[in-house]
PDB file of N, CA and C in Angstrom:
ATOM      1  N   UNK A   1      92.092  87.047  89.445  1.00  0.00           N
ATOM      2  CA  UNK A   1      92.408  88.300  88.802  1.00  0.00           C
ATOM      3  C   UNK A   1      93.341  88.038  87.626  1.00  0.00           C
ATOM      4  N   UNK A   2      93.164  88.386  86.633  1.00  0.00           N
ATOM      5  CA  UNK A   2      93.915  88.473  85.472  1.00  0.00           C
ATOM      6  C   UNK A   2      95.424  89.695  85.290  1.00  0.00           C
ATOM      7  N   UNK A   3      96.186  88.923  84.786  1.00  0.00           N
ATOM      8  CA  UNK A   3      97.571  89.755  84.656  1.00  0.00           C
ATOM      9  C   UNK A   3      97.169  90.272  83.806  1.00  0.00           C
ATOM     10  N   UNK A   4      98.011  91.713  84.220  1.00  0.00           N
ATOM     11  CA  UNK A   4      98.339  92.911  83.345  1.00  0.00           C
ATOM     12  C   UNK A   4      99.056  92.846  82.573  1.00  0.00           C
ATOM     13  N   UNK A   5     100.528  91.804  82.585  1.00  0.00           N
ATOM     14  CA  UNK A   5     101.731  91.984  82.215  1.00  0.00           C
ATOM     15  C   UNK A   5     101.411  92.464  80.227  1.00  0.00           C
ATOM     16  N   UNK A   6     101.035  91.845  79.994  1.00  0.00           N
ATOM     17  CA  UNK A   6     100.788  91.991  78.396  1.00  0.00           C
ATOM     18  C   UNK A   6     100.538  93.083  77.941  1.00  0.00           C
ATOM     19  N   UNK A   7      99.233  93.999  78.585  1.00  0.00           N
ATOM     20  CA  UNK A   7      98.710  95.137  78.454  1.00  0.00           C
ATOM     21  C   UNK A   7      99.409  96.277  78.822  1.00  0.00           C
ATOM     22  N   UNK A   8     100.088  96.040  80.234  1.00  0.00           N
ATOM     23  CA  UNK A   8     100.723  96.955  80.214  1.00  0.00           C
ATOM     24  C   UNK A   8     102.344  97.007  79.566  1.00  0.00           C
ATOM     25  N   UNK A   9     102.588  96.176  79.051  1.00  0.00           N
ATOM     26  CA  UNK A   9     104.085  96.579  78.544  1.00  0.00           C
ATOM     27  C   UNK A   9     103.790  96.733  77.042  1.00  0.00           C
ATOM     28  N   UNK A  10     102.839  96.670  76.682  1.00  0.00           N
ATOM     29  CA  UNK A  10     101.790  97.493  75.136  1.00  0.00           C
ATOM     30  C   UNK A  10     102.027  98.976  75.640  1.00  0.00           C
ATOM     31  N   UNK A  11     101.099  99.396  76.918  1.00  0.00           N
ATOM     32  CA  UNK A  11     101.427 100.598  77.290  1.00  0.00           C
ATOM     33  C   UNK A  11     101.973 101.487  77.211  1.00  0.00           C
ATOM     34  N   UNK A  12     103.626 100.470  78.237  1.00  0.00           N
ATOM     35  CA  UNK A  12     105.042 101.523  78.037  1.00  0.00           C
ATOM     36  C   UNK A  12     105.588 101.517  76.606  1.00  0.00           C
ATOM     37  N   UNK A  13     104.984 100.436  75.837  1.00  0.00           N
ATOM     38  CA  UNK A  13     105.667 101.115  74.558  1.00  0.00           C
ATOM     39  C   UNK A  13     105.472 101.850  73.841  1.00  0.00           C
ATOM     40  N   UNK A  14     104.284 102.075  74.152  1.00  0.00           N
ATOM     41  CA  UNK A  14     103.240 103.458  73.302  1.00  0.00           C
ATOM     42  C   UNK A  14     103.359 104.455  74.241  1.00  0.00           C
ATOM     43  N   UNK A  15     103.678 104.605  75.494  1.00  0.00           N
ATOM     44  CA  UNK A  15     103.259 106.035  76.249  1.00  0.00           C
ATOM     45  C   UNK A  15     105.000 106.285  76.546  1.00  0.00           C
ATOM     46  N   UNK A  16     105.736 105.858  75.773  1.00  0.00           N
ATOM     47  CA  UNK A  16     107.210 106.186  76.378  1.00  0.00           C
ATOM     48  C   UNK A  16     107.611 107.596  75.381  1.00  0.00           C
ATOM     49  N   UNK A  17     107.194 107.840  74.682  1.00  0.00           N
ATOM     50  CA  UNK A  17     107.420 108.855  73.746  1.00  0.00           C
ATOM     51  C   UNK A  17     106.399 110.372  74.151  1.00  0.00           C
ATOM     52  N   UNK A  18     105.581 110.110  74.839  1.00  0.00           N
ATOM     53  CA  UNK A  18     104.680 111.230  75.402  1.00  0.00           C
ATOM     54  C   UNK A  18     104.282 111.432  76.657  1.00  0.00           C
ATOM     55  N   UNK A  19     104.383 110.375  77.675  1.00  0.00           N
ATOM     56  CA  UNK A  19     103.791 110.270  79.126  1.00  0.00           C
ATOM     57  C   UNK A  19     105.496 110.623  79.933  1.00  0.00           C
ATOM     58  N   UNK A  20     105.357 111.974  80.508  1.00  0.00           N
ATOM     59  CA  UNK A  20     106.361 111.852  81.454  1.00  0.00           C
ATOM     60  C   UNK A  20     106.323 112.003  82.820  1.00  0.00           C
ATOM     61  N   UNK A  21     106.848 111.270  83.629  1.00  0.00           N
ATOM     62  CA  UNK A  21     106.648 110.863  84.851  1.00  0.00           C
ATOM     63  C   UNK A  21     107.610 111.966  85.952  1.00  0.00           C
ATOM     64  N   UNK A  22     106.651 112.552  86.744  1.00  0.00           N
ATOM     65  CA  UNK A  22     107.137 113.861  87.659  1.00  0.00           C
ATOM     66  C   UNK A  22     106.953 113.213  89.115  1.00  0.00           C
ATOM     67  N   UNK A  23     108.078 112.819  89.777  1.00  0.00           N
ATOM     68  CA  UNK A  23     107.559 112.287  91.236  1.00  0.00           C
ATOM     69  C   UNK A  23     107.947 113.221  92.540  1.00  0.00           C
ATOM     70  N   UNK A  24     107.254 113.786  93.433  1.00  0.00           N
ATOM     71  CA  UNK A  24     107.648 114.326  94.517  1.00  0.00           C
ATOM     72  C   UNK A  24     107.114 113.685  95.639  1.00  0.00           C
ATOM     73  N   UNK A  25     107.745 113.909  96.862  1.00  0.00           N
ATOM     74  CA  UNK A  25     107.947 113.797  98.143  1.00  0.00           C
ATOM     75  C   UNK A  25     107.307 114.699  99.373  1.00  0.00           C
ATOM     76  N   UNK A  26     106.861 114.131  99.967  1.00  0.00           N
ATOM     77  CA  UNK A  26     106.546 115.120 101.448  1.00  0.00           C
ATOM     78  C   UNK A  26     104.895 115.547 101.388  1.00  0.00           C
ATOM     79  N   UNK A  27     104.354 115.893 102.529  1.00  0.00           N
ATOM     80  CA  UNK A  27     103.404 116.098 102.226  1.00  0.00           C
ATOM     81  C   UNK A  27     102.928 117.928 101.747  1.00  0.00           C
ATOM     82  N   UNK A  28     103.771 118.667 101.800  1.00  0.00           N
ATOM     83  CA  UNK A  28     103.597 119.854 101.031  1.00  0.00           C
ATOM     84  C   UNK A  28     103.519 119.533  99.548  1.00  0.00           C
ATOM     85  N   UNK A  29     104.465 118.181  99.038  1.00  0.00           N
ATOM     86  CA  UNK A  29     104.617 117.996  97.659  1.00  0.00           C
ATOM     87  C   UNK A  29     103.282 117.602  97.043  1.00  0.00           C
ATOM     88  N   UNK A  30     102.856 117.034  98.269  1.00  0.00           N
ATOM     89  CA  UNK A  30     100.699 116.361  97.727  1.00  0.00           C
ATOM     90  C   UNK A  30     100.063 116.988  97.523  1.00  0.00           C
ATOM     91  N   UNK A  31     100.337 118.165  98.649  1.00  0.00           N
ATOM     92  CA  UNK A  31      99.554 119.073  98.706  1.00  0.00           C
ATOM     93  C   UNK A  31      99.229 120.125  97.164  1.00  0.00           C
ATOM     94  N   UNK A  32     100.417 120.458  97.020  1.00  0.00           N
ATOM     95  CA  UNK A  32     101.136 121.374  95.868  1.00  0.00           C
ATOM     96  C   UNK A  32     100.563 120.383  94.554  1.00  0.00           C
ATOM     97  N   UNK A  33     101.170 119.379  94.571  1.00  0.00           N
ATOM     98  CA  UNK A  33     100.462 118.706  93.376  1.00  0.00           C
ATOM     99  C   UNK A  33      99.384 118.320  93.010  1.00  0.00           C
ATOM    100  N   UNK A  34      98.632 118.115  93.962  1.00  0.00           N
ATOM    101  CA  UNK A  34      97.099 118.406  94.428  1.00  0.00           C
ATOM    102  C   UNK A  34      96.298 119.204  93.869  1.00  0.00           C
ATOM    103  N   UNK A  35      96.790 120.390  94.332  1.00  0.00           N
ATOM    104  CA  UNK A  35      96.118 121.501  94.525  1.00  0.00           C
ATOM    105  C   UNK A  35      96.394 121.676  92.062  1.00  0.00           C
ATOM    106  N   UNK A  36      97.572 121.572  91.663  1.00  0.00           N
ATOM    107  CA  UNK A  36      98.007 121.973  90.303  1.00  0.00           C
ATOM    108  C   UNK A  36      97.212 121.336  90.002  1.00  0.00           C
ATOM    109  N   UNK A  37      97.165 120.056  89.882  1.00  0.00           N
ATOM    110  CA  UNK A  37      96.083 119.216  88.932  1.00  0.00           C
ATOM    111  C   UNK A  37      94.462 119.586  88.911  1.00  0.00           C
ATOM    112  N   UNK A  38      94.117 119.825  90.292  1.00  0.00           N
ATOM    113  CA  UNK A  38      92.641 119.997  90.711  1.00  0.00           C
ATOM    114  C   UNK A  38      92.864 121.659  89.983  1.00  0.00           C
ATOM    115  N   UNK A  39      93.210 122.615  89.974  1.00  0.00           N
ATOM    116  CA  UNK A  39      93.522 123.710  88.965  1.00  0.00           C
ATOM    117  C   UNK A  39      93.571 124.162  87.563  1.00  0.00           C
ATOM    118  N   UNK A  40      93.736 122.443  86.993  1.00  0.00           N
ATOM    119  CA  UNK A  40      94.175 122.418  86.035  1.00  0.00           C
ATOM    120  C   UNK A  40      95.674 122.742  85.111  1.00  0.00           C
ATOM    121  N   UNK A  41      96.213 123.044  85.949  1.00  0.00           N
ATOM    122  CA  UNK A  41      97.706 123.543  85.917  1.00  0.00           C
ATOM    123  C   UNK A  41      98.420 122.731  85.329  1.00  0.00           C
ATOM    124  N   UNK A  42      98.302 121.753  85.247  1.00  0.00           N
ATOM    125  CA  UNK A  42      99.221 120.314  84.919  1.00  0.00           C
ATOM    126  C   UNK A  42      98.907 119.848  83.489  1.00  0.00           C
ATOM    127  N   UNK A  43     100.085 119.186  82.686  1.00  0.00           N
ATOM    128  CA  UNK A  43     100.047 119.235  81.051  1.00  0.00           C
ATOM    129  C   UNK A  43      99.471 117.837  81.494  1.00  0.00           C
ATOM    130  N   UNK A  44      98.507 117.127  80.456  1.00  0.00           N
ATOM    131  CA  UNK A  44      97.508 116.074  80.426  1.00  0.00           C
ATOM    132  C   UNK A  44      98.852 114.555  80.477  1.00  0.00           C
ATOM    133  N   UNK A  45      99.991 114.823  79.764  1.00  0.00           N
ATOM    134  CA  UNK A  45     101.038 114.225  79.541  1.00  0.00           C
ATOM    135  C   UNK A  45     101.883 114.041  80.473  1.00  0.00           C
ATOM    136  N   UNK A  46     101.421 114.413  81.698  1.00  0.00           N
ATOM    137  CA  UNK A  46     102.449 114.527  83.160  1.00  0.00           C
ATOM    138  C   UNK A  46     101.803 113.111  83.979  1.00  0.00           C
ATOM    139  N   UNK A  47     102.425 112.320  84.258  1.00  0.00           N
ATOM    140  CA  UNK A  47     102.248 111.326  85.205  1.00  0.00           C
ATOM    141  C   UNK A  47     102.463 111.621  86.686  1.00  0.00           C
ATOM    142  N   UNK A  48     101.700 111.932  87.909  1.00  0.00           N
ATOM    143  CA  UNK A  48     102.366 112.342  88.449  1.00  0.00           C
ATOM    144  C   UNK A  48     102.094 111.390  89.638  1.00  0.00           C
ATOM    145  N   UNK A  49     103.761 111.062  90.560  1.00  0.00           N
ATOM    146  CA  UNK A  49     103.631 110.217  91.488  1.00  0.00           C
ATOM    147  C   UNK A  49     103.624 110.717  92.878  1.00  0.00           C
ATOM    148  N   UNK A  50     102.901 110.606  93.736  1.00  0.00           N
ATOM    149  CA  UNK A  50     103.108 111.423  94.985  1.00  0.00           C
ATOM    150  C   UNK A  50     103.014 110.625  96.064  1.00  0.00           C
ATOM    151  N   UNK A  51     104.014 110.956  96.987  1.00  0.00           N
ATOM    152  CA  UNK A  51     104.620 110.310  98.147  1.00  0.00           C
ATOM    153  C   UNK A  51     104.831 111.114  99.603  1.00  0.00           C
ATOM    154  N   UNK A  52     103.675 110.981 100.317  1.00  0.00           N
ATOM    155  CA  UNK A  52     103.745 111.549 101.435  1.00  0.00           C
ATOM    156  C   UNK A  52     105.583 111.470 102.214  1.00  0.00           C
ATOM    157  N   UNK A  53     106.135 110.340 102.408  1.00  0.00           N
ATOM    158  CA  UNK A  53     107.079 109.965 102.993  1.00  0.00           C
ATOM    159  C   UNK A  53     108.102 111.433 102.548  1.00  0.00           C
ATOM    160  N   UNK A  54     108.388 112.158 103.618  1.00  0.00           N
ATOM    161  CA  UNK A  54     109.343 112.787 102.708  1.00  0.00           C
ATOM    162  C   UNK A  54     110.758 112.764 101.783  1.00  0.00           C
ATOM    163  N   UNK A  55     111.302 111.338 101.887  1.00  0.00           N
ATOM    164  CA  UNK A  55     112.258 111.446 101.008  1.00  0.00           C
ATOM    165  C   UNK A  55     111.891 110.167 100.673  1.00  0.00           C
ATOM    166  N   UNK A  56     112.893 109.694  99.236  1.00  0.00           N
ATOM    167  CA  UNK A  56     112.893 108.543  98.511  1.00  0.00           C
ATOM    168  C   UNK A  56     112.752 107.467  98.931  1.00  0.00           C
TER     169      UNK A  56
END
């Protein structure tokens, strides 16, 4: 398998000015964020990280 490292730190330097990263917790938070995206609710520019575990 070939490294990413190159490509992606091209990435963060181009998506650090527009990509922002929204992370929640729990599984209501999956659910909820889930449900926004599949809705369409969510700005195209939202990264979003989701984590059953409920806390950090």
């Amino acid at each position: 398998m070939m490294s990413m490292g190159a490509e992606y730190a091209a990435f963060r330097a181009g998506s650090g000015a527009w990509l922002k990263i929204h992370r929640s917790y729990g599984i209501a938070a999956v659910e909820q964020t889930y449900q926004a995206v599949l809705a369409g609710k969510t700005d195209a520019a939202s990264g979003q990280i989701v984590s059953m575990w409920p806390t950090k």
